[in-house]
C-alpha atoms as a PDB file:
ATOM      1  CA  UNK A   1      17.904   0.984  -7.406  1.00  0.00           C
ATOM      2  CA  UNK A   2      16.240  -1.253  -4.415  1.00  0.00           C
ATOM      3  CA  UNK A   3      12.453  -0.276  -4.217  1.00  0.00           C
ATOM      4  CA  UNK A   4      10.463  -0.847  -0.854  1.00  0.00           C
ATOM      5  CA  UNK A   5       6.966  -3.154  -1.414  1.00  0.00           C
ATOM      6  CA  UNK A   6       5.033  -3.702   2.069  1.00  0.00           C
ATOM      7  CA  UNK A   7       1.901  -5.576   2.585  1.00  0.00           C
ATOM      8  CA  UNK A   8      -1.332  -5.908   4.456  1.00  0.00           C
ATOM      9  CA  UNK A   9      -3.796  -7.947   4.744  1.00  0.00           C
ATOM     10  CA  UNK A  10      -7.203  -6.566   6.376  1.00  0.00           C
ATOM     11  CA  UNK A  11     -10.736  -7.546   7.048  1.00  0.00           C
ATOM     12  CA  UNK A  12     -11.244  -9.389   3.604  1.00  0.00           C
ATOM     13  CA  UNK A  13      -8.435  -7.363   1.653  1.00  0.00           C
ATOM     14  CA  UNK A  14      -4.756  -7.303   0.579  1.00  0.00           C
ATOM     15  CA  UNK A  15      -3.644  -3.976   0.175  1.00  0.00           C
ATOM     16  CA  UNK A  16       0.013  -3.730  -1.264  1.00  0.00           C
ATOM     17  CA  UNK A  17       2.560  -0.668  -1.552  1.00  0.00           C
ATOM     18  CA  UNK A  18       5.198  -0.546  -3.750  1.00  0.00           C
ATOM     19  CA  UNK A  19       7.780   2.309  -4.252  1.00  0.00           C
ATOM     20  CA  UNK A  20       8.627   3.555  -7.619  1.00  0.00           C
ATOM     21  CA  UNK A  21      11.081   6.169  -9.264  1.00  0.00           C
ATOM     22  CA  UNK A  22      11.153   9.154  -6.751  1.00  0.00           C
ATOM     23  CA  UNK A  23       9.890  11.606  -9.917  1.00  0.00           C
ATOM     24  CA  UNK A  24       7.242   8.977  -9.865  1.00  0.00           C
ATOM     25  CA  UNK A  25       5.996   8.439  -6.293  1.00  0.00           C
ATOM     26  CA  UNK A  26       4.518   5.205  -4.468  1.00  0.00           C
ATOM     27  CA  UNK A  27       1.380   3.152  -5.496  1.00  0.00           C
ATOM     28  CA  UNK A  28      -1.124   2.079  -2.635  1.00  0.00           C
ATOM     29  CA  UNK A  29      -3.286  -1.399  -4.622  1.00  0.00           C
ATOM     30  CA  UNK A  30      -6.148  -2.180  -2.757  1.00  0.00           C
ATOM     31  CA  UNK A  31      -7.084  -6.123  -3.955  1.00  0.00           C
ATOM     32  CA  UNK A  32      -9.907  -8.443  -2.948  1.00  0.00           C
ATOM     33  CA  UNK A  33     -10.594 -11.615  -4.076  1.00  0.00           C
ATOM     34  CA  UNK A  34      -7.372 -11.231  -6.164  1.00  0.00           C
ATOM     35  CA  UNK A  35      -8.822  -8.407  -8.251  1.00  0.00           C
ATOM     36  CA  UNK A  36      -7.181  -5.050  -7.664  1.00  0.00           C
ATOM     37  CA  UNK A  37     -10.316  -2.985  -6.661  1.00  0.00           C
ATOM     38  CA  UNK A  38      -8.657   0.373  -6.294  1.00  0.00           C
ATOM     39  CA  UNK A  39      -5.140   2.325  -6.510  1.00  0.00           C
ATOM     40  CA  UNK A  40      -3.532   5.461  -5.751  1.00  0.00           C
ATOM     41  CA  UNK A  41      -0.313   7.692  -7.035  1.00  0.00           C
ATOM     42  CA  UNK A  42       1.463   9.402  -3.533  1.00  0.00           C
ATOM     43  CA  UNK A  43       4.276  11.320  -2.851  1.00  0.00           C
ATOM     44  CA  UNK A  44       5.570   8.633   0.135  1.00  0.00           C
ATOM     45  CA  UNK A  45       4.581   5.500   1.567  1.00  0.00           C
ATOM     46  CA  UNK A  46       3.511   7.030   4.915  1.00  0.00           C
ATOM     47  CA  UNK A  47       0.993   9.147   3.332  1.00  0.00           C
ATOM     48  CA  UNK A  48      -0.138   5.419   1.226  1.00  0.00           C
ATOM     49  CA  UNK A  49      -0.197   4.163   5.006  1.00  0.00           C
ATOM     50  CA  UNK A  50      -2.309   7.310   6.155  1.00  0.00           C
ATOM     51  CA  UNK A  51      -5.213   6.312   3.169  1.00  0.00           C
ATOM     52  CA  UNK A  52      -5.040   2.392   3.889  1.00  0.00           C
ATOM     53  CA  UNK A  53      -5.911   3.806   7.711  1.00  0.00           C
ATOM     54  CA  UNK A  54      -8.424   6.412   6.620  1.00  0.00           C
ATOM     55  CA  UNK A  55      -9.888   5.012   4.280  1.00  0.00           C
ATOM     56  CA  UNK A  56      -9.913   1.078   5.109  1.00  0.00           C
ATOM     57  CA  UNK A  57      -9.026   0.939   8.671  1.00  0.00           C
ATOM     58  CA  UNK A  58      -5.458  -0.931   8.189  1.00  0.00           C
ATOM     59  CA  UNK A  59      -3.478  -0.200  11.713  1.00  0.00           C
ATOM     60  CA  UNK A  60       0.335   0.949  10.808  1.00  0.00           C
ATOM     61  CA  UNK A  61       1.374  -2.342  12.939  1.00  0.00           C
ATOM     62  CA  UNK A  62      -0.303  -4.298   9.892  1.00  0.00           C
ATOM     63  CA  UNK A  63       2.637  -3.799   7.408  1.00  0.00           C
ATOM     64  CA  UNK A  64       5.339  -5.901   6.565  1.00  0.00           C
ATOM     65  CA  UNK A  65       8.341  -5.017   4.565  1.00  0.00           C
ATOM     66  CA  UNK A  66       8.795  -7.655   1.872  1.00  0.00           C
ATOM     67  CA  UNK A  67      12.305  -8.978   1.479  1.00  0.00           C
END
């Protein structure tokens, strides 16, 4: 099975989000300075988009689908 990862980069963080199993969900990491600083378990990557908005002001035109 081909998972989705799509990443960001905004003000002084890298925020990654990676799908998983469907039973499982999607991750949103939040890293700076390398370190992962924060993570969370959702139900689809638009809702891990949603938080990285909320929460850290990433626009949607920020991600990019990894190949």
């Amino acid at each position: 099975m081909n998972f989705k990862t799509f990443k960001a980069t905004y003000d002084d963080k890298s925020f990654v989000i990676e799908e998983d199993n469907p039973k499982v969900g999607v991750y949103l990491y939040i890293y700076q300075e390398g370190k992962c600083i924060k993570d969370f378990l959702q139900n689809d990557i638009e809702i891990c988009k949603q938080i990285a908005l909320r929460d850290y002001g990433v626009p949607f035109n920020a991600w990019i689908l990894q190949e």
